[in-house]
N, C-alpha and C. Protein backbone atom coordinates (compact mmCIF):
# COMPACT_ATOMS: atom_id res chain seq x y z
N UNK A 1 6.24 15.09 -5.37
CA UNK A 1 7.66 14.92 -5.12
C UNK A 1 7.99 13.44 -5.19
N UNK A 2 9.31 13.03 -5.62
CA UNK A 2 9.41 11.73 -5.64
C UNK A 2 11.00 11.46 -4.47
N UNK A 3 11.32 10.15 -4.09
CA UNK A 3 12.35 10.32 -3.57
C UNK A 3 13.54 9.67 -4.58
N UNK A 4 14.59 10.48 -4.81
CA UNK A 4 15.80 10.54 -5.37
C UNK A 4 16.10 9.23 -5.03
N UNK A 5 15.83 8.31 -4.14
CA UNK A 5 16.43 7.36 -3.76
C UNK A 5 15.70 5.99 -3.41
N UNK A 6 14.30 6.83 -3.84
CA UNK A 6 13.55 5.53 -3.78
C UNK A 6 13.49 4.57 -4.03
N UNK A 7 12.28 3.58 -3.98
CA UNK A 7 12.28 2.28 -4.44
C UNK A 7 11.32 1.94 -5.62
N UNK A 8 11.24 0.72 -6.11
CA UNK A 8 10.16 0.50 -7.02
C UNK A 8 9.45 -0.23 -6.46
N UNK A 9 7.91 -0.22 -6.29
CA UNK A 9 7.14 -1.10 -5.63
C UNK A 9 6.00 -1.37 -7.46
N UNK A 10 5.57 -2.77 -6.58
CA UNK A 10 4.63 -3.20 -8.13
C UNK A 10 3.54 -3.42 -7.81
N UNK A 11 2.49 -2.71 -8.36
CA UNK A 11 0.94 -2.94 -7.98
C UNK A 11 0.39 -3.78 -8.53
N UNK A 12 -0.72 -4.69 -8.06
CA UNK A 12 -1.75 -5.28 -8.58
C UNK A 12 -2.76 -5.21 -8.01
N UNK A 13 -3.73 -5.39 -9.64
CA UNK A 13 -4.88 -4.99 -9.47
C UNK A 13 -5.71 -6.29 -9.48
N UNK A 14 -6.78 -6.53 -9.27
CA UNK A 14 -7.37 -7.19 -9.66
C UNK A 14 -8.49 -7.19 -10.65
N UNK A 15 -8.49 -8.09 -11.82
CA UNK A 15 -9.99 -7.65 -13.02
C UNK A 15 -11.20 -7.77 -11.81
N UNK A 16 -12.05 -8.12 -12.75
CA UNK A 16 -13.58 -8.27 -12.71
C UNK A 16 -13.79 -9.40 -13.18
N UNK A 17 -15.27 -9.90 -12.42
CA UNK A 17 -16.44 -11.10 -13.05
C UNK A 17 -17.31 -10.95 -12.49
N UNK A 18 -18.31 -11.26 -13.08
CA UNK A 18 -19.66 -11.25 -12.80
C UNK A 18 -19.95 -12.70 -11.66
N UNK A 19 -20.45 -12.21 -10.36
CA UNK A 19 -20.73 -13.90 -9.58
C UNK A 19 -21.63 -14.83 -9.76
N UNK A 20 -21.77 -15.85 -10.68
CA UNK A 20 -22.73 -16.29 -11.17
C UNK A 20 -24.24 -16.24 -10.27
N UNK A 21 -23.88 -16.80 -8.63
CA UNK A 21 -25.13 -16.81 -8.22
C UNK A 21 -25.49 -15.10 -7.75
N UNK A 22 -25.07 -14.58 -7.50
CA UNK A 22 -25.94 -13.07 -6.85
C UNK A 22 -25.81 -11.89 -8.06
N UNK A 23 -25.20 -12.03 -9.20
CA UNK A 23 -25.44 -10.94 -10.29
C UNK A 23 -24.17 -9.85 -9.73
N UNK A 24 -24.08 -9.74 -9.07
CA UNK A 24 -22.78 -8.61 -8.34
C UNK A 24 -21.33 -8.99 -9.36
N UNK A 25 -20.86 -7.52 -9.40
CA UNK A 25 -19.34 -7.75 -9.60
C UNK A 25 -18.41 -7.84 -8.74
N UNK A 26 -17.54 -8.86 -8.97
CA UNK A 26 -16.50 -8.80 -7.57
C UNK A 26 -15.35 -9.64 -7.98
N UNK A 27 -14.53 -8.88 -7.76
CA UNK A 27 -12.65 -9.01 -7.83
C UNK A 27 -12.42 -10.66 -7.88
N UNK A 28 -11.74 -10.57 -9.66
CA UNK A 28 -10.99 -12.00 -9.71
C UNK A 28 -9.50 -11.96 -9.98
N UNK A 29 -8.94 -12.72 -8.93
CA UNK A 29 -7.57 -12.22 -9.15
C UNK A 29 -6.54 -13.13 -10.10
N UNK A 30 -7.41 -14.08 -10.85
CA UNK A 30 -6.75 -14.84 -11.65
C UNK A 30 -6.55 -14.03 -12.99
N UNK A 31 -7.51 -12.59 -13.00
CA UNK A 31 -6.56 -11.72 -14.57
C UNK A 31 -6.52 -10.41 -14.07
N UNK A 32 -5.56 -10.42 -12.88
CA UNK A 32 -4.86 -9.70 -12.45
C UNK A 32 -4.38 -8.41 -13.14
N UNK A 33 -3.92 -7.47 -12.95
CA UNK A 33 -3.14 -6.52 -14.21
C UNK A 33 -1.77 -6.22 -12.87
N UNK A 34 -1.06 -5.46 -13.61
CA UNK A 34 0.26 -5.24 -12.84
C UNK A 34 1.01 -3.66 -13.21
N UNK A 35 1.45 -3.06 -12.66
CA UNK A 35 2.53 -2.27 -12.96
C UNK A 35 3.06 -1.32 -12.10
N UNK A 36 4.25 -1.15 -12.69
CA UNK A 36 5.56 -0.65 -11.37
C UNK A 36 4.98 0.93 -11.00
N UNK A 37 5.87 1.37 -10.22
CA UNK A 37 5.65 2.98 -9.70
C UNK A 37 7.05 2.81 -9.12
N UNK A 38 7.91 3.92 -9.45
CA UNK A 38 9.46 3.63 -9.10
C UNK A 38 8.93 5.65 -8.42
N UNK A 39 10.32 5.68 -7.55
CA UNK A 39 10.81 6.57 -6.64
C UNK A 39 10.07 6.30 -5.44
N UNK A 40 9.17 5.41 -4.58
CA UNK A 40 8.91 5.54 -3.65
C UNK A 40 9.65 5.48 -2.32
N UNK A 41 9.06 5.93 -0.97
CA UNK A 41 9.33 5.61 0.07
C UNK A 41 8.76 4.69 1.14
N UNK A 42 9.41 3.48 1.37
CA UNK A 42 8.64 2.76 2.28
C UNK A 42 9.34 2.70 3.41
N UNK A 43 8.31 2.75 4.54
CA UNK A 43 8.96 2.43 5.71
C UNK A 43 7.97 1.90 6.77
N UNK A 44 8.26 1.06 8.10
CA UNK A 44 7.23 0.11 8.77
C UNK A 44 6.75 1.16 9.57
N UNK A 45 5.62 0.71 9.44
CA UNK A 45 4.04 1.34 10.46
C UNK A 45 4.49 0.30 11.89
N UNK A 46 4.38 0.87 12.80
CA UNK A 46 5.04 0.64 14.04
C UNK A 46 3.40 0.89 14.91
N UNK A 47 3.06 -0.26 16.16
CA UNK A 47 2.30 -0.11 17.14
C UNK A 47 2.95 -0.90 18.22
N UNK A 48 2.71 -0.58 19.61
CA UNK A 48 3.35 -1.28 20.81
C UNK A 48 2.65 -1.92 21.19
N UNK A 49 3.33 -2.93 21.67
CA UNK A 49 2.30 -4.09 22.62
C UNK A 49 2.05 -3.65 23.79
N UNK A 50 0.77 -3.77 24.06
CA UNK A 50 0.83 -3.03 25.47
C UNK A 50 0.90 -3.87 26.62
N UNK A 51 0.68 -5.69 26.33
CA UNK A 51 0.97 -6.39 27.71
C UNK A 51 3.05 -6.59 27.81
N UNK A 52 3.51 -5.97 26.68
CA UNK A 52 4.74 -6.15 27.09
C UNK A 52 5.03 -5.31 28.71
N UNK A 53 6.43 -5.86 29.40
CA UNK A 53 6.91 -4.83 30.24
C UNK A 53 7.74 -3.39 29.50
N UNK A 54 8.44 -4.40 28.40
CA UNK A 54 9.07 -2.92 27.77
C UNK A 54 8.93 -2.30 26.69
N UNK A 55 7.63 -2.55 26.54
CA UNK A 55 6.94 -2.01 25.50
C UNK A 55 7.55 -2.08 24.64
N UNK A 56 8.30 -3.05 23.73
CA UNK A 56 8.31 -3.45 22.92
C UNK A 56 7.93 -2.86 21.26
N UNK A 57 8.37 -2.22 19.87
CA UNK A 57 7.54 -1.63 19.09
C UNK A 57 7.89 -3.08 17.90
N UNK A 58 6.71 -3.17 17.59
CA UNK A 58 6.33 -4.37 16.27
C UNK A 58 5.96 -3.79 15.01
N UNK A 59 6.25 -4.24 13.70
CA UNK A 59 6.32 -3.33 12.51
C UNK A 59 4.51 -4.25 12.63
N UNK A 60 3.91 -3.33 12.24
CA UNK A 60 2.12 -3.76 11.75
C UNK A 60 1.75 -3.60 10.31
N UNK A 61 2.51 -2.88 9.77
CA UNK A 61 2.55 -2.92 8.39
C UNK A 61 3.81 -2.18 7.94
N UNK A 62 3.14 -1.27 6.57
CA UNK A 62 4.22 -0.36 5.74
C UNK A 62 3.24 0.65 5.33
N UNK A 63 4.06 1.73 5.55
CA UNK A 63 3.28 2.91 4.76
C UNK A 63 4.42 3.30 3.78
N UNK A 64 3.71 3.70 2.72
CA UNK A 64 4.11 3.57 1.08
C UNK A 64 3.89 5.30 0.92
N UNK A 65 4.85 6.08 0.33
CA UNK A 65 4.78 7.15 -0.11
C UNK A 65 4.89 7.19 -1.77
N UNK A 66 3.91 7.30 -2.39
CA UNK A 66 4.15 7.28 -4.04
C UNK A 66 4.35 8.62 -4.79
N UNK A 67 5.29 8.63 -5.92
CA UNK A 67 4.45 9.99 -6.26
C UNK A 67 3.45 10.56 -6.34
N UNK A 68 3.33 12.06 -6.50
CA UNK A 68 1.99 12.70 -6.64
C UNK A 68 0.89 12.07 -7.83
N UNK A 69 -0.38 11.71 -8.05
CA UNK A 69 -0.76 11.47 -9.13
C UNK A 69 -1.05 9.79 -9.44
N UNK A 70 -0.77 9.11 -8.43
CA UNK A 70 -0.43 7.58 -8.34
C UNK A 70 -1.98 7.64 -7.78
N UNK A 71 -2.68 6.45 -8.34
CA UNK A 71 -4.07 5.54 -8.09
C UNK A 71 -3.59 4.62 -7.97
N UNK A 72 -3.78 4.98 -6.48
CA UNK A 72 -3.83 3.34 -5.92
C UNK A 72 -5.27 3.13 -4.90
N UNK A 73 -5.72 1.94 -5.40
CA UNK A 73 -7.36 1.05 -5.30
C UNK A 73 -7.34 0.42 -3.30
N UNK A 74 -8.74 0.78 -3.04
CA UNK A 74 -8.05 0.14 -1.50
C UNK A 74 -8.03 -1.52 -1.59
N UNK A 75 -8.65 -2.16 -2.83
CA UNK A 75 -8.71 -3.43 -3.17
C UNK A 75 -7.54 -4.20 -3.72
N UNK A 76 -6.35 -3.16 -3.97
CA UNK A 76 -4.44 -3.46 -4.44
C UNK A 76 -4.54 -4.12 -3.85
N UNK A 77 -2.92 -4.74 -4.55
CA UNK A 77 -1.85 -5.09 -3.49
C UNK A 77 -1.08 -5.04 -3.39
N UNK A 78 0.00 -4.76 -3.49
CA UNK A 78 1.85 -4.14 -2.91
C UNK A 78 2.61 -4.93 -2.99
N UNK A 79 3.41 -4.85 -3.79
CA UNK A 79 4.54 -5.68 -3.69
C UNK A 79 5.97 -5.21 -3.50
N UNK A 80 7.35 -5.16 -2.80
CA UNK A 80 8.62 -4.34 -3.13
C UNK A 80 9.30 -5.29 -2.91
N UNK A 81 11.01 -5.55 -3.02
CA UNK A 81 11.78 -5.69 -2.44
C UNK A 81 11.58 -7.42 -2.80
N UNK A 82 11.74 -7.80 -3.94
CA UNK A 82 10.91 -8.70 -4.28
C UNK A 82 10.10 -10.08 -3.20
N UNK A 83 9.54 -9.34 -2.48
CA UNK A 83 9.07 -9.81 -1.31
C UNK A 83 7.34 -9.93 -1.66
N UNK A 84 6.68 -10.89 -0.83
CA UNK A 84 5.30 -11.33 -1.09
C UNK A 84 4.02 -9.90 -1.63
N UNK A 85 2.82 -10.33 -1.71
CA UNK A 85 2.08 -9.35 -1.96
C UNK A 85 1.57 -9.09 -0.82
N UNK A 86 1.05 -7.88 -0.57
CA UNK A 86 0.68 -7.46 0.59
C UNK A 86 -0.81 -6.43 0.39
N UNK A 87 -1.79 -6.88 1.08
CA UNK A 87 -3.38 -5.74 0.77
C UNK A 87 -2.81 -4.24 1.30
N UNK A 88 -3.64 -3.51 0.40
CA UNK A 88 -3.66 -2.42 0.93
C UNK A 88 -4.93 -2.27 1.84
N UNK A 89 -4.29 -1.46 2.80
CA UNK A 89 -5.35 -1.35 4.05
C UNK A 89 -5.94 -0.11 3.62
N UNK A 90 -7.32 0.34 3.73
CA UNK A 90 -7.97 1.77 3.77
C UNK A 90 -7.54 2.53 2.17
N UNK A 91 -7.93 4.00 2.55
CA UNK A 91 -7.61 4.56 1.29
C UNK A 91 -6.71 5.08 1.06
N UNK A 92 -5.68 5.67 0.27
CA UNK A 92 -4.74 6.70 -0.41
C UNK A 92 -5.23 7.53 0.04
N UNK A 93 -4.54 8.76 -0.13
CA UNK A 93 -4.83 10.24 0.22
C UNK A 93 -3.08 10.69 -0.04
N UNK A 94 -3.90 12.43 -0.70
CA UNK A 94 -2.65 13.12 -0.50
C UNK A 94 -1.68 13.69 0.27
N UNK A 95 -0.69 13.34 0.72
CA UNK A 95 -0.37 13.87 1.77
C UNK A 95 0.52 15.63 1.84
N UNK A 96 -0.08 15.83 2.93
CA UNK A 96 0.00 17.18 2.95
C UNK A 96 1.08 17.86 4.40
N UNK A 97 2.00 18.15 4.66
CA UNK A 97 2.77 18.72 5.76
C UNK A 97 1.83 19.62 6.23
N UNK A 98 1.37 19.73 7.68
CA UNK A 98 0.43 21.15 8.02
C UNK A 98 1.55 22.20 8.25
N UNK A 99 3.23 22.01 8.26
CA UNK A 99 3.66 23.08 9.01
C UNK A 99 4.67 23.62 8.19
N UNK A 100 5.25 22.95 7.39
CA UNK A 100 6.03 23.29 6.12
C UNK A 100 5.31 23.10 4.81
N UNK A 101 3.80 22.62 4.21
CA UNK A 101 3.43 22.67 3.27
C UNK A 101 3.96 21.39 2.27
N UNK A 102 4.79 20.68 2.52
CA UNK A 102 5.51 19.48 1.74
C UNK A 102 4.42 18.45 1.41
N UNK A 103 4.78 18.15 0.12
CA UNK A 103 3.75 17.52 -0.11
C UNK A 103 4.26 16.56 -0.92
N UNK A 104 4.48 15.29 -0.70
CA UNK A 104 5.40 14.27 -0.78
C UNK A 104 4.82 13.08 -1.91
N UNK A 105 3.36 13.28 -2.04
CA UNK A 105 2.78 12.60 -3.00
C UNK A 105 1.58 11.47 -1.68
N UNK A 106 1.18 10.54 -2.69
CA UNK A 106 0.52 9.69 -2.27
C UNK A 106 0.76 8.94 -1.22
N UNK A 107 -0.14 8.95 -0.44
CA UNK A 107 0.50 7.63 0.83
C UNK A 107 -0.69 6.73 1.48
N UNK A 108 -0.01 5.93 1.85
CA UNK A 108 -1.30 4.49 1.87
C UNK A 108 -0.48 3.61 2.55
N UNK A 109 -1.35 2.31 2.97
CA UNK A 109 -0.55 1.27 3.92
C UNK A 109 -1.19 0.20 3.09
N UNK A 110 -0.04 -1.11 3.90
CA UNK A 110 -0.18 -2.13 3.43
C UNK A 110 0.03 -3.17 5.02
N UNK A 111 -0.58 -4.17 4.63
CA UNK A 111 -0.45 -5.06 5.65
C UNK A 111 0.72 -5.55 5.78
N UNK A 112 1.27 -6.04 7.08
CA UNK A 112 2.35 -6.88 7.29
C UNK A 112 2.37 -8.15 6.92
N UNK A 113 1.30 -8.84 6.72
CA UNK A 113 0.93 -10.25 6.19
C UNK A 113 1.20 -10.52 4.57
N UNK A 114 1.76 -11.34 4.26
CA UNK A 114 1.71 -11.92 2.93
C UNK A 114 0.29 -12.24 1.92
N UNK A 115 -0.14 -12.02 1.22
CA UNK A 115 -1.62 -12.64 0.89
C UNK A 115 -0.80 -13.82 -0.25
């Protein structure tokens, strides 16, 4: 499912290189790749402070609803609203309603921090 009213968010990826000293491959983000995914839903991932008195709720990130069929890497990074890049935290997964069956597409988070 996509939302009628969504947004466009822009992924990046990062290539590959070889690390000269340990032989390993590992993420260079100077040849980057890029591209959009339009209809999404974003909205802030919310946790409370708990030494507040009034408990207080602080956005901690964004969780990203993509269409169905969207690869997204837990090594991304997120961009919308032409606002900074942001890591994705953990993995994608499909999301699934347990009580109506809705199934809204991909969903994943991103940090609140700029990288």
């Amino acid at each position: 499912m996509s939302f009628p009213f969504g947004e466009t968010i822009t992924v990046h990826r990062p290539g590959t290189r070889t690390d000269p000293y340990s032989g390993e491959t590992v993420d260079d983000w100077t040849t980057k790749t890029t591209f959009e995914v339009k209809l999404c839903a974003i909205f802030p991932t919310a946790s409370l402070e708990t030494p507040s008195v009034d408990k207080s709720s602080v956005t901690s990130g964004f969780t990203i609803l993509a269409p169905a069929g969207t690869v997204i890497n837990s090594n991304d990074r997120v961009s919308f609203r032409n606002g900074p890049e942001r890591e994705v935290t953990g993995d994608s997964f499909d999301w699934h309603h347990p009580f109506t069956g809705w199934e809204p597409g991909v969903a994943f988070e991103v940090d609140s921090e700029e990288r």
